[in-house]
PDB file of N, CA and C in Angstrom:
ATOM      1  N   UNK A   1      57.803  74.074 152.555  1.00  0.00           N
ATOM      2  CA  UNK A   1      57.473  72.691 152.824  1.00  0.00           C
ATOM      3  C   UNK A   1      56.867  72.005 151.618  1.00  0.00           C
ATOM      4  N   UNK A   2      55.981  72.599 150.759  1.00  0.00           N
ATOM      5  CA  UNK A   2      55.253  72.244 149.951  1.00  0.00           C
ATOM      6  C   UNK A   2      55.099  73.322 148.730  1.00  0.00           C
ATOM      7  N   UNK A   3      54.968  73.162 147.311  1.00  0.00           N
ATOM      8  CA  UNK A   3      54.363  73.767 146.619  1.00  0.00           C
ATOM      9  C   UNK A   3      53.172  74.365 146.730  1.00  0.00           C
ATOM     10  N   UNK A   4      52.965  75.615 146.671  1.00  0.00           N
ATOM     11  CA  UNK A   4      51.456  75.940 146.546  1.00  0.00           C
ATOM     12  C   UNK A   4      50.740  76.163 145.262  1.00  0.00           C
ATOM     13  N   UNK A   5      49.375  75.077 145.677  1.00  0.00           N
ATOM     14  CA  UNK A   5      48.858  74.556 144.831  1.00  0.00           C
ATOM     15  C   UNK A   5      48.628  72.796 144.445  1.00  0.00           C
ATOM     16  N   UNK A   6      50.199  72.594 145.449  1.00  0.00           N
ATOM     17  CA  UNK A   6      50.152  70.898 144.791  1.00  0.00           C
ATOM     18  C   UNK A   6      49.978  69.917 146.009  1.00  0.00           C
ATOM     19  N   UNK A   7      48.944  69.245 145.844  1.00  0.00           N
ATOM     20  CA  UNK A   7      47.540  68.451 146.618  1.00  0.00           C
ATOM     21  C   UNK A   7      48.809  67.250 146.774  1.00  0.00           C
ATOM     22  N   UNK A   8      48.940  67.026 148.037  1.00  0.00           N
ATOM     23  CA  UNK A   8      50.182  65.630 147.966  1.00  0.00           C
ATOM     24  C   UNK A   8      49.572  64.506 147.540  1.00  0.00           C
ATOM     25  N   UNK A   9      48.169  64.294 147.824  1.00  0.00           N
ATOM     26  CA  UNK A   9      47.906  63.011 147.024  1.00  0.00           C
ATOM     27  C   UNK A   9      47.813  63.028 145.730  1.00  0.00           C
ATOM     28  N   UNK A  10      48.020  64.551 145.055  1.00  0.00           N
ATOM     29  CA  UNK A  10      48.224  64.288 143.917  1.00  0.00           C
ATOM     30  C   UNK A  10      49.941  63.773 143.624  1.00  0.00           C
ATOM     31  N   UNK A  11      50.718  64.099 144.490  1.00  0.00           N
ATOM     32  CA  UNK A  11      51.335  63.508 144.296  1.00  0.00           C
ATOM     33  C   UNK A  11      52.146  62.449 144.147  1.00  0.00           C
ATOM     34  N   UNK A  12      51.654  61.567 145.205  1.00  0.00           N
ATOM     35  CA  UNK A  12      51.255  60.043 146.015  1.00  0.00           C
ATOM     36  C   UNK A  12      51.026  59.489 144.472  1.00  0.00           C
ATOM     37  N   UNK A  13      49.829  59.548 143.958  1.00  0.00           N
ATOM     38  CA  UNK A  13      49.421  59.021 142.808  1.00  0.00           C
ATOM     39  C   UNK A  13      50.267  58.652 141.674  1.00  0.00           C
ATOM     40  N   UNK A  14      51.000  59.832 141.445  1.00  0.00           N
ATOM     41  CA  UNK A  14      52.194  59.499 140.695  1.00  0.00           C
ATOM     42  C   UNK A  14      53.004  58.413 141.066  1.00  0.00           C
ATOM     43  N   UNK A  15      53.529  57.647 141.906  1.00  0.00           N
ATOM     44  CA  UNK A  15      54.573  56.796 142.564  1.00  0.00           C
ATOM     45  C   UNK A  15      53.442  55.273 142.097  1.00  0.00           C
ATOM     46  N   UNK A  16      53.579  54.986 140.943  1.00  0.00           N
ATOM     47  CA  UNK A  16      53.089  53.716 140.377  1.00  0.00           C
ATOM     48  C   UNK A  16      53.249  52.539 141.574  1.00  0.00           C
ATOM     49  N   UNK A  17      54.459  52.357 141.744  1.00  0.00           N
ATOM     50  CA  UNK A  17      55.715  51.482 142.115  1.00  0.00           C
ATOM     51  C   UNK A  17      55.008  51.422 143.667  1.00  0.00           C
ATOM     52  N   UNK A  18      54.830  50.278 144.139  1.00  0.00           N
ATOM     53  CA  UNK A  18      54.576  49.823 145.535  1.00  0.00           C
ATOM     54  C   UNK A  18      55.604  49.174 146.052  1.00  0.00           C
ATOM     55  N   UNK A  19      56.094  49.844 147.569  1.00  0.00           N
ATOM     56  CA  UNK A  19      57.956  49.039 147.732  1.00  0.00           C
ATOM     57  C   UNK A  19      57.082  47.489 148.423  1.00  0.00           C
ATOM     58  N   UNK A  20      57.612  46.482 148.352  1.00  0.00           N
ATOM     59  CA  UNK A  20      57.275  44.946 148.332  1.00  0.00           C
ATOM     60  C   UNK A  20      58.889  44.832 149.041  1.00  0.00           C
ATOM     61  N   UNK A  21      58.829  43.473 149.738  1.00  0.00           N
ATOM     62  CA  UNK A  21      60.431  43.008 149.607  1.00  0.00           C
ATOM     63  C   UNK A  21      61.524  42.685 148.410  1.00  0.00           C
ATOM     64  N   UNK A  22      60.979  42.811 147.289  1.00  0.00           N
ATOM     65  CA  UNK A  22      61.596  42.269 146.521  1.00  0.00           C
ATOM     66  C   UNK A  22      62.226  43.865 145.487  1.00  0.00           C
ATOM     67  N   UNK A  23      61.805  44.889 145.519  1.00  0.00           N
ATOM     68  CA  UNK A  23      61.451  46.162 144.696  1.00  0.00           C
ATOM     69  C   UNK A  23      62.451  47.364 145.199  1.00  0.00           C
ATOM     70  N   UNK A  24      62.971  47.663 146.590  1.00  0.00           N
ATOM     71  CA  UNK A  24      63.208  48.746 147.260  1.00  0.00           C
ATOM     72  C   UNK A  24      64.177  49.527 146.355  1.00  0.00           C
ATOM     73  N   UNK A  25      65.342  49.440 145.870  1.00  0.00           N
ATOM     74  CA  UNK A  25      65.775  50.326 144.615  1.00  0.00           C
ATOM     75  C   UNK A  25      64.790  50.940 143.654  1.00  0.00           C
ATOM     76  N   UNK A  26      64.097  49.970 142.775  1.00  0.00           N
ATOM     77  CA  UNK A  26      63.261  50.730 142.368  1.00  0.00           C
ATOM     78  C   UNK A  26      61.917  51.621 142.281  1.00  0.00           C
ATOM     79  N   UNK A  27      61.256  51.271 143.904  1.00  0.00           N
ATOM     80  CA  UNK A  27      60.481  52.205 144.240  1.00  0.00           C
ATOM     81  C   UNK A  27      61.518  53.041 145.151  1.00  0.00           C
ATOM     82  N   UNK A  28      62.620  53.497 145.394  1.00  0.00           N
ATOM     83  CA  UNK A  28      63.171  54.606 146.307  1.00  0.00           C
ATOM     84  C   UNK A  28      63.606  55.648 144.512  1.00  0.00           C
ATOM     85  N   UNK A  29      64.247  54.903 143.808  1.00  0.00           N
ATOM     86  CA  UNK A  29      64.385  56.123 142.757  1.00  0.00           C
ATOM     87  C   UNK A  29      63.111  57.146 142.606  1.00  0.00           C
ATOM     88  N   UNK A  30      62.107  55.883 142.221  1.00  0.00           N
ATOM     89  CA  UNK A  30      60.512  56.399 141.522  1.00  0.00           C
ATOM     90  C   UNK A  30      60.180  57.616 142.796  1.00  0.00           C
ATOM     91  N   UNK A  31      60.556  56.888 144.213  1.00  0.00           N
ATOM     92  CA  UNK A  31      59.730  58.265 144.982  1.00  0.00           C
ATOM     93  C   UNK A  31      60.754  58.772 145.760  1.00  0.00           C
ATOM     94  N   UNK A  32      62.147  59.500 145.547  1.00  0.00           N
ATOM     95  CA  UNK A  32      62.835  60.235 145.488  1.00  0.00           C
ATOM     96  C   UNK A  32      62.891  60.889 144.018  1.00  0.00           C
ATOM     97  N   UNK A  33      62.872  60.692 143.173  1.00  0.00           N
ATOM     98  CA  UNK A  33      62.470  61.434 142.228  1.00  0.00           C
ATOM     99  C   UNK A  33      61.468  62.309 142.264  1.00  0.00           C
ATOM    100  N   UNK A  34      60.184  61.808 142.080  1.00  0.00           N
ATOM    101  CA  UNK A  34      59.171  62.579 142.274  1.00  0.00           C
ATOM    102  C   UNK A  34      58.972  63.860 143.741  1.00  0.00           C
ATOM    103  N   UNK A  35      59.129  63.099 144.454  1.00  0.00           N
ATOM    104  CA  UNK A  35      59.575  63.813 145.696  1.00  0.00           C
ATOM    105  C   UNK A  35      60.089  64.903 145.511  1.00  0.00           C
ATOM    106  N   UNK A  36      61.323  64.810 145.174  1.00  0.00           N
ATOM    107  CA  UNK A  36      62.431  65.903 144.791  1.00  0.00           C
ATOM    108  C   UNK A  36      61.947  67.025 144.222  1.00  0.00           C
ATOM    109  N   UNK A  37      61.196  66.142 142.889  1.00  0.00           N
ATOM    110  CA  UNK A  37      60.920  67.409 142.051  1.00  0.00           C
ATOM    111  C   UNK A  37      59.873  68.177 142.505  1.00  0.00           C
ATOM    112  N   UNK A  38      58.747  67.715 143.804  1.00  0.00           N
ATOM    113  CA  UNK A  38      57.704  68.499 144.385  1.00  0.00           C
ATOM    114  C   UNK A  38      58.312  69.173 145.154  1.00  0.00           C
ATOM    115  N   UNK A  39      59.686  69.113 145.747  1.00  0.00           N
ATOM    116  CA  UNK A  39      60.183  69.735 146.775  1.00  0.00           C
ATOM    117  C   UNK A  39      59.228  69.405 148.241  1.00  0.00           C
ATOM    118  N   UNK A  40      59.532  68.561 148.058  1.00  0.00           N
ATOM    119  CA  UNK A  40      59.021  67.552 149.074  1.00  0.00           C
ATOM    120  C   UNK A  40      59.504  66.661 150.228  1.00  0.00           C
ATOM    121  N   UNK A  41      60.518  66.223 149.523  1.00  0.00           N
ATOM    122  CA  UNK A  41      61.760  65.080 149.864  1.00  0.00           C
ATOM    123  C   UNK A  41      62.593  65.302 151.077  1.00  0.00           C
ATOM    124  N   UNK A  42      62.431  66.613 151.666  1.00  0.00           N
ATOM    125  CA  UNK A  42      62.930  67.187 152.925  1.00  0.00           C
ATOM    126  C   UNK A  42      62.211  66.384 154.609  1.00  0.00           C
ATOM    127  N   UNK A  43      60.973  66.233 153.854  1.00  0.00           N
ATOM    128  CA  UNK A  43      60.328  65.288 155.048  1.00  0.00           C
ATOM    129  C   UNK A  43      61.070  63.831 155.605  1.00  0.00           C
ATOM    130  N   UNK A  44      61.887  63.694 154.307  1.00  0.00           N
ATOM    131  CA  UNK A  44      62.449  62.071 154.558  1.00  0.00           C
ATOM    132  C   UNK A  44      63.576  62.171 154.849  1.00  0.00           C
ATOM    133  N   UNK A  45      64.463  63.209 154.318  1.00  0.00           N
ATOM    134  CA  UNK A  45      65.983  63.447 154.452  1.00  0.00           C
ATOM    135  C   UNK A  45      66.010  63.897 155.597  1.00  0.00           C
ATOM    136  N   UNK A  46      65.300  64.622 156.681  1.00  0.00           N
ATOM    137  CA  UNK A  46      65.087  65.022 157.927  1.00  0.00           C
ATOM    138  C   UNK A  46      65.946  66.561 157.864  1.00  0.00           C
ATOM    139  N   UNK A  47      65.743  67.117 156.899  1.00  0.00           N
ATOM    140  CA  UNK A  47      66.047  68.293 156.377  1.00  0.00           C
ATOM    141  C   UNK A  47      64.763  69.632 156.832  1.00  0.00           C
ATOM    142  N   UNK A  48      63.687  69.104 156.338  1.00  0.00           N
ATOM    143  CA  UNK A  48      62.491  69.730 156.766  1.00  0.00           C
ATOM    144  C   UNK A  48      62.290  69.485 158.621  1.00  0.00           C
ATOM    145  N   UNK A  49      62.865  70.650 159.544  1.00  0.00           N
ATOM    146  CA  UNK A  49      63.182  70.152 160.960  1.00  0.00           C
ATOM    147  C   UNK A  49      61.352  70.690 161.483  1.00  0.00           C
ATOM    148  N   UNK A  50      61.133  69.745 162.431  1.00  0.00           N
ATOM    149  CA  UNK A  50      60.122  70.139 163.293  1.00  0.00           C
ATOM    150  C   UNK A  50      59.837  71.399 163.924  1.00  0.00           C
ATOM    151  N   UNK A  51      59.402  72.084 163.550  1.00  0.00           N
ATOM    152  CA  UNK A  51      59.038  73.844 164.149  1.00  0.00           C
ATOM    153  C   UNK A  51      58.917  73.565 165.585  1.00  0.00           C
ATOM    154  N   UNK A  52      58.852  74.412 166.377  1.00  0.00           N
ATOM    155  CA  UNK A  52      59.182  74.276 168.072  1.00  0.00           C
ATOM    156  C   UNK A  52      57.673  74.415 168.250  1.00  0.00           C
ATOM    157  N   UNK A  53      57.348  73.349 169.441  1.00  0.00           N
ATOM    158  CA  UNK A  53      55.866  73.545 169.353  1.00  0.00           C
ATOM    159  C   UNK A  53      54.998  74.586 170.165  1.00  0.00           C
ATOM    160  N   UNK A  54      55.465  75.613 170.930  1.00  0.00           N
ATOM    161  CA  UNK A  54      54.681  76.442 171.638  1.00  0.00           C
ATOM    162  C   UNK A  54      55.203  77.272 171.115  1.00  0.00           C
ATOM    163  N   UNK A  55      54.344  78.607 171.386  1.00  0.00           N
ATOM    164  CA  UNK A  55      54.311  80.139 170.663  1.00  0.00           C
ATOM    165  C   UNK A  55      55.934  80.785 172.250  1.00  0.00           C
ATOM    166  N   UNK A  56      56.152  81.414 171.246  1.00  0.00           N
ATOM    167  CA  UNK A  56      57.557  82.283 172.506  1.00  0.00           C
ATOM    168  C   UNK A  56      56.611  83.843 172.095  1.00  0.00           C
ATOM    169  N   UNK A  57      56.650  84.489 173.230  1.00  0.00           N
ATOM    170  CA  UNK A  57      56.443  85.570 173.148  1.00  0.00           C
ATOM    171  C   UNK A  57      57.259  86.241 174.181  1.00  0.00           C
ATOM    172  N   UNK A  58      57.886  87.824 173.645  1.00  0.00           N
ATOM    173  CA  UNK A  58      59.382  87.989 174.125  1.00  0.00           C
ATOM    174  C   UNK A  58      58.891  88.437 175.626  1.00  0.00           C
ATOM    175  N   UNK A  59      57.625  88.760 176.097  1.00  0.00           N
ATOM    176  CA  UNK A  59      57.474  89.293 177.282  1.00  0.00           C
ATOM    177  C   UNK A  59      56.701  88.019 178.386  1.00  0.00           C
ATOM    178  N   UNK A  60      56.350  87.230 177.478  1.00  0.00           N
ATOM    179  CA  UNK A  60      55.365  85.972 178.519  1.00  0.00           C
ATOM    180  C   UNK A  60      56.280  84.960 178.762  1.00  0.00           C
ATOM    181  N   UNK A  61      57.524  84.937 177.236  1.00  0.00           N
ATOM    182  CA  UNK A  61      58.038  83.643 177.293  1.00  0.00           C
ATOM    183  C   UNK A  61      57.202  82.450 176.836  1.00  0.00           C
ATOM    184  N   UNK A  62      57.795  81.374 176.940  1.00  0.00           N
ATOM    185  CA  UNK A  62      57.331  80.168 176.220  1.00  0.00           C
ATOM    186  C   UNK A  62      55.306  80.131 176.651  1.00  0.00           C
ATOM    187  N   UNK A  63      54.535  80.028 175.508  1.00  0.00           N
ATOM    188  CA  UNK A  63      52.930  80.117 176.032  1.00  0.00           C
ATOM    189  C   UNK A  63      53.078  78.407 175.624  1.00  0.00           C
ATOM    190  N   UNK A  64      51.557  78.013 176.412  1.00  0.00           N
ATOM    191  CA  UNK A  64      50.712  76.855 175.893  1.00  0.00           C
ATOM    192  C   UNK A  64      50.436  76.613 174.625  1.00  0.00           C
ATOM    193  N   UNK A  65      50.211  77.684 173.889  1.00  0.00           N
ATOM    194  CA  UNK A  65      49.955  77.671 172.368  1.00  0.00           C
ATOM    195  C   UNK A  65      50.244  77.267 171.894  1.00  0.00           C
ATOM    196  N   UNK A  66      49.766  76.119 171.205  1.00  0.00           N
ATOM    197  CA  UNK A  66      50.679  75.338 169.974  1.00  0.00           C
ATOM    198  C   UNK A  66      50.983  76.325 168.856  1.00  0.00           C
ATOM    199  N   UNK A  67      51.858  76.181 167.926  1.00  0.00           N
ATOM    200  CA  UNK A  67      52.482  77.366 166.925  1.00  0.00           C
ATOM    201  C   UNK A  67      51.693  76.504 165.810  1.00  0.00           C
ATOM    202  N   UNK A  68      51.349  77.240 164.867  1.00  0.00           N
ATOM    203  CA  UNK A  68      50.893  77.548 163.279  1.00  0.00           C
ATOM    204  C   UNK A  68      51.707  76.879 162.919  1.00  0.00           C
ATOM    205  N   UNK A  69      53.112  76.912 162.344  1.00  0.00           N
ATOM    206  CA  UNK A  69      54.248  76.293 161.916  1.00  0.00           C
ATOM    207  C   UNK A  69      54.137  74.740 161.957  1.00  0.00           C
ATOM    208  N   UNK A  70      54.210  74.408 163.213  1.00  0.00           N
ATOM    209  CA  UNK A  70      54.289  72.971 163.907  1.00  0.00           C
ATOM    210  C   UNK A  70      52.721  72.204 163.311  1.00  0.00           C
ATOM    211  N   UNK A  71      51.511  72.759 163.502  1.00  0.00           N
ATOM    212  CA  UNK A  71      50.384  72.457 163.020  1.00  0.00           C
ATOM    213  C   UNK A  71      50.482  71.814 161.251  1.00  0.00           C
ATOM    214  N   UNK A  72      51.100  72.739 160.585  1.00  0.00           N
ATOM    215  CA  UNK A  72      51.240  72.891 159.276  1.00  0.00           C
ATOM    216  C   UNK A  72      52.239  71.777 158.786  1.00  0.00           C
ATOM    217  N   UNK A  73      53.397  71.612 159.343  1.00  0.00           N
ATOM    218  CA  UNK A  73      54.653  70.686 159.268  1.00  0.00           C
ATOM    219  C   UNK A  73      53.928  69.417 159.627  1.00  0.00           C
ATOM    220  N   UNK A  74      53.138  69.498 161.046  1.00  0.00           N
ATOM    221  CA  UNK A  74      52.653  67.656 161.338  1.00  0.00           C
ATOM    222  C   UNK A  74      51.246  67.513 160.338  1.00  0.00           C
ATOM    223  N   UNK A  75      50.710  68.401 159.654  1.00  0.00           N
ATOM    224  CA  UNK A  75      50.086  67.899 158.421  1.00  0.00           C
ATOM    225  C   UNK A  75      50.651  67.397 157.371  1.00  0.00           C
ATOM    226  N   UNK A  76      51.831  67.971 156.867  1.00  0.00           N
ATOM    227  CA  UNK A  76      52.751  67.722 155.624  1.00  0.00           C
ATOM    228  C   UNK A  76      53.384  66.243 156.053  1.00  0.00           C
ATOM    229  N   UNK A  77      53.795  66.349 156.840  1.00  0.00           N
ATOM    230  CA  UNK A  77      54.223  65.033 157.370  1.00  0.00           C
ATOM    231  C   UNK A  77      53.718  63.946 157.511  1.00  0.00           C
ATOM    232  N   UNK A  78      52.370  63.865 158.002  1.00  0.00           N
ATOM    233  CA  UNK A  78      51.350  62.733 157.829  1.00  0.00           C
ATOM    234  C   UNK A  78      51.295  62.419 156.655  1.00  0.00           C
ATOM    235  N   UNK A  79      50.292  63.629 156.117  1.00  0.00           N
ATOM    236  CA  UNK A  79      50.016  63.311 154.643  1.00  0.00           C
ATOM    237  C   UNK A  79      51.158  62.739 153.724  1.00  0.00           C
ATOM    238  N   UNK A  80      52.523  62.386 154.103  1.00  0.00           N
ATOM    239  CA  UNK A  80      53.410  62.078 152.955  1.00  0.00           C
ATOM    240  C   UNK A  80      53.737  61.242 154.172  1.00  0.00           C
ATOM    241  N   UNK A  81      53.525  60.347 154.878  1.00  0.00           N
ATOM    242  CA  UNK A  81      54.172  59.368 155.524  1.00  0.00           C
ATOM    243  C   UNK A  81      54.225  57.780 154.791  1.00  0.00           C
ATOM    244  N   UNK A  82      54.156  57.799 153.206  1.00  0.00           N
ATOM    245  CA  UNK A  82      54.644  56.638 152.843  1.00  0.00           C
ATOM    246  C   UNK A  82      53.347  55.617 152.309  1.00  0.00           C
ATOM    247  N   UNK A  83      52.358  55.695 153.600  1.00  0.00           N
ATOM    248  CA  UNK A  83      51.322  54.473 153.505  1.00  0.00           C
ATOM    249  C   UNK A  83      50.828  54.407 151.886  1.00  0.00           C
ATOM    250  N   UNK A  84      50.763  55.489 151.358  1.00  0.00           N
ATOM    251  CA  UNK A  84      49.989  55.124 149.862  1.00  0.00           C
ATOM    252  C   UNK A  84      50.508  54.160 149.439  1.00  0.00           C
ATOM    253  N   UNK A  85      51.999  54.338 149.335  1.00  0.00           N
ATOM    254  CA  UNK A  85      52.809  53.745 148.538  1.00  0.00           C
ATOM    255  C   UNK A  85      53.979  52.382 149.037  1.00  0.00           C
ATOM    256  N   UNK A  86      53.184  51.528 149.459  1.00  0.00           N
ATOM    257  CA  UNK A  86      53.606  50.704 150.477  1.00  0.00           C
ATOM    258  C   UNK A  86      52.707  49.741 150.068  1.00  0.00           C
ATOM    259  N   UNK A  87      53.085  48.269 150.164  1.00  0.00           N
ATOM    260  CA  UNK A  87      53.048  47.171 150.037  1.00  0.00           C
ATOM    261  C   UNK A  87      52.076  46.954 151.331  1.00  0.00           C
ATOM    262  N   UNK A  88      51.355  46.324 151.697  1.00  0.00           N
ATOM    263  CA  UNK A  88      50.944  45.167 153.204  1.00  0.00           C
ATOM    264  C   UNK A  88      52.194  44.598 153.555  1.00  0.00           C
ATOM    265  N   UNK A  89      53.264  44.375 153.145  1.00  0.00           N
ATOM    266  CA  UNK A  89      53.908  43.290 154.016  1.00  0.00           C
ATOM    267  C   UNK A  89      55.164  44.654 154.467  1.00  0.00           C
ATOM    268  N   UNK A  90      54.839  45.854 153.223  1.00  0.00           N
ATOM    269  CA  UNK A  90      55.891  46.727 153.640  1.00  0.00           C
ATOM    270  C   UNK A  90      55.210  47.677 154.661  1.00  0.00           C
ATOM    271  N   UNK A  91      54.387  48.117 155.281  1.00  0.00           N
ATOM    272  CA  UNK A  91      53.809  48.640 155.981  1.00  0.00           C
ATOM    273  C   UNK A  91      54.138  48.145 157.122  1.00  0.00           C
ATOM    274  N   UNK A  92      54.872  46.671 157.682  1.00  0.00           N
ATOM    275  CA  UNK A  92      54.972  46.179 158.597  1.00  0.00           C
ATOM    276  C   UNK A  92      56.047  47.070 159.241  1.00  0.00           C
ATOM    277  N   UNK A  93      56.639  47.363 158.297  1.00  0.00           N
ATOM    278  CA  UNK A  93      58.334  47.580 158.887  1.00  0.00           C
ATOM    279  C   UNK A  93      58.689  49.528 159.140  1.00  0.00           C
ATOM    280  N   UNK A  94      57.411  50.211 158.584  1.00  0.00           N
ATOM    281  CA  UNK A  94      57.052  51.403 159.476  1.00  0.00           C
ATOM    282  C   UNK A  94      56.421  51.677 160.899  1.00  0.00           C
ATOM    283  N   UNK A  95      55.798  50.175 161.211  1.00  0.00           N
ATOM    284  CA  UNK A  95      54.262  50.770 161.797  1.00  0.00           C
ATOM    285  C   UNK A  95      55.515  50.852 163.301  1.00  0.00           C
ATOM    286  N   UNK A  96      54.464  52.415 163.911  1.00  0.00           N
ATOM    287  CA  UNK A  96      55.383  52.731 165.062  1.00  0.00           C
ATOM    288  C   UNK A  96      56.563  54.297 164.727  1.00  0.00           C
ATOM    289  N   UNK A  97      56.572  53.898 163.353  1.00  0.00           N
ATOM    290  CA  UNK A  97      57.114  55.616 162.938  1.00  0.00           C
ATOM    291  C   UNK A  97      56.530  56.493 163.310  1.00  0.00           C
ATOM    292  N   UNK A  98      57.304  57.867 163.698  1.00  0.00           N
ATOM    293  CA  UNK A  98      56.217  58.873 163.992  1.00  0.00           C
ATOM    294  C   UNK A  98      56.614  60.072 163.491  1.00  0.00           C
ATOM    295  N   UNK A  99      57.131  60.087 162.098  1.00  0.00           N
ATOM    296  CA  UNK A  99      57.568  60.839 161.122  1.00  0.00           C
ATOM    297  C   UNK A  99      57.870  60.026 159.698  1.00  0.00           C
ATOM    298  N   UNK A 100      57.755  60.730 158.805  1.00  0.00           N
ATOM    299  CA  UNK A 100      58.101  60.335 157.778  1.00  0.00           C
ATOM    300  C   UNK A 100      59.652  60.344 157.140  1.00  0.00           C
ATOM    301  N   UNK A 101      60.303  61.394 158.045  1.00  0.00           N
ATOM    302  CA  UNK A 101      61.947  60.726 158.536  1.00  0.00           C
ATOM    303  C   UNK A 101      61.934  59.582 159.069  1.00  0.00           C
ATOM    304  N   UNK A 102      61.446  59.419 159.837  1.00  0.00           N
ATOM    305  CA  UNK A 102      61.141  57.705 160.582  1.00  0.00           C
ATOM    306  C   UNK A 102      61.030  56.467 159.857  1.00  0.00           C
ATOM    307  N   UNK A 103      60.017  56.829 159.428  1.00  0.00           N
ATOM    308  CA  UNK A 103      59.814  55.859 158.192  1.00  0.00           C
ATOM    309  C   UNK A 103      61.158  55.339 157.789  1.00  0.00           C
ATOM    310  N   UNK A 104      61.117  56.587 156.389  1.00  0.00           N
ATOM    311  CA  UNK A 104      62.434  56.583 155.459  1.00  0.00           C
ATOM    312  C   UNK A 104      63.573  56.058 155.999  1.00  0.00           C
ATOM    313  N   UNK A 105      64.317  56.183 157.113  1.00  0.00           N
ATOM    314  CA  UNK A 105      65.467  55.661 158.232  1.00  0.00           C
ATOM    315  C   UNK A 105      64.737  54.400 158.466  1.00  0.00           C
ATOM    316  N   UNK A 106      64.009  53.490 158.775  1.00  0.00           N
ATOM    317  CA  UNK A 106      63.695  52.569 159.264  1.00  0.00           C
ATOM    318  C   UNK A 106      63.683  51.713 157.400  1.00  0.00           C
ATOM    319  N   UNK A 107      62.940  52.084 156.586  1.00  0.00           N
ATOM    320  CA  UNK A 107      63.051  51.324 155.206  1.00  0.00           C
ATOM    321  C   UNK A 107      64.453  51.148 155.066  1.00  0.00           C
ATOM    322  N   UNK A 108      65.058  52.504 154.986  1.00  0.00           N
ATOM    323  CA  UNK A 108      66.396  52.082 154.546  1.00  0.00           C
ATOM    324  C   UNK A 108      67.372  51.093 154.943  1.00  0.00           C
ATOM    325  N   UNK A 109      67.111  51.385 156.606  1.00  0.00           N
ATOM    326  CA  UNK A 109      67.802  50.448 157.094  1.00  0.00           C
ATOM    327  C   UNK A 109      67.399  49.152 156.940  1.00  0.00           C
ATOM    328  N   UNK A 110      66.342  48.701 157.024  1.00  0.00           N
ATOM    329  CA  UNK A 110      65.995  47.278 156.733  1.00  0.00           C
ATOM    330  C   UNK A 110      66.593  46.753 155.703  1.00  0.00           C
ATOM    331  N   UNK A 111      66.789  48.071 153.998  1.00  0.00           N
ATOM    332  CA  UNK A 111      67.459  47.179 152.882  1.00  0.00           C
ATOM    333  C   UNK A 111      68.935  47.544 153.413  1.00  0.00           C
ATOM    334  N   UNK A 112      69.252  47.984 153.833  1.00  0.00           N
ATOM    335  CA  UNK A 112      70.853  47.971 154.151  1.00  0.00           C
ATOM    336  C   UNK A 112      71.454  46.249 155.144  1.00  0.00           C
ATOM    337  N   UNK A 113      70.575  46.215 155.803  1.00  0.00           N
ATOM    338  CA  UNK A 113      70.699  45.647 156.479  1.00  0.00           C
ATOM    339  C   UNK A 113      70.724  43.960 155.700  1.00  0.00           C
ATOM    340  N   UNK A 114      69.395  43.664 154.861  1.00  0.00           N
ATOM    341  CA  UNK A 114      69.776  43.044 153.786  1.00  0.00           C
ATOM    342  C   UNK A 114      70.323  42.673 153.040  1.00  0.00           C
ATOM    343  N   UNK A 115      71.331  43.722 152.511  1.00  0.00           N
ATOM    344  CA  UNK A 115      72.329  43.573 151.702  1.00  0.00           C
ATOM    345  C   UNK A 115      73.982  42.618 151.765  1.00  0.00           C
TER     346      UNK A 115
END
């Protein structure tokens, strides 16, 4: 999911570029790039899939337990859901995502839709 070792807001920081209405090409290179190269970018491509959220155990079957996995994934996921690097007027057009696939599919489409 993540490099170990690398603090996502350190990586957040890197992404100069705030997407605005006027910008979206060039803040999607700046943070698909960077992204990429943290091995990161799976959160947005919807590549990185949601771990199943209860523990299976082969004799109890599905428990209450939330799984480790799922815990770990909806941290990575928050923490890279975009807000750093987002405009006020671009923040409008996430709010209500509940992934950072979400997001990413909802930006895009807005500039597609634009076009």
């Amino acid at each position: 999911m993540s490099i170990p070792g690398v603090k996502i807001e350190g990586v957040l920081e890197m992404l100069t570029i705030k997407l605005n209405d006027r910008n979206f090409s060039k803040w999607a290179f700046q943070f698909k790039s960077v992204l990429k190269g943290y091995k990161l970018f799976d959160h947005f491509d919807g590549s990185a899939l949601c771990p199943p959220k209860y523990v299976f155990h082969i004799e109890n079957g599905v428990t209450t337990e939330v799984t480790e996995a799922l815990l770990e994934w909806e941290s990575v996921d928050m923490a890279l859901l975009l807000l750093a690097t987002l405009s006020d007027e671009a923040i409008e057009h996430v709010i209500g995502c509940r992934t950072a696939h979400d997001a990413w599919s909802s930006l895009q489409d807005r500039e597609s839709s634009r076009l």
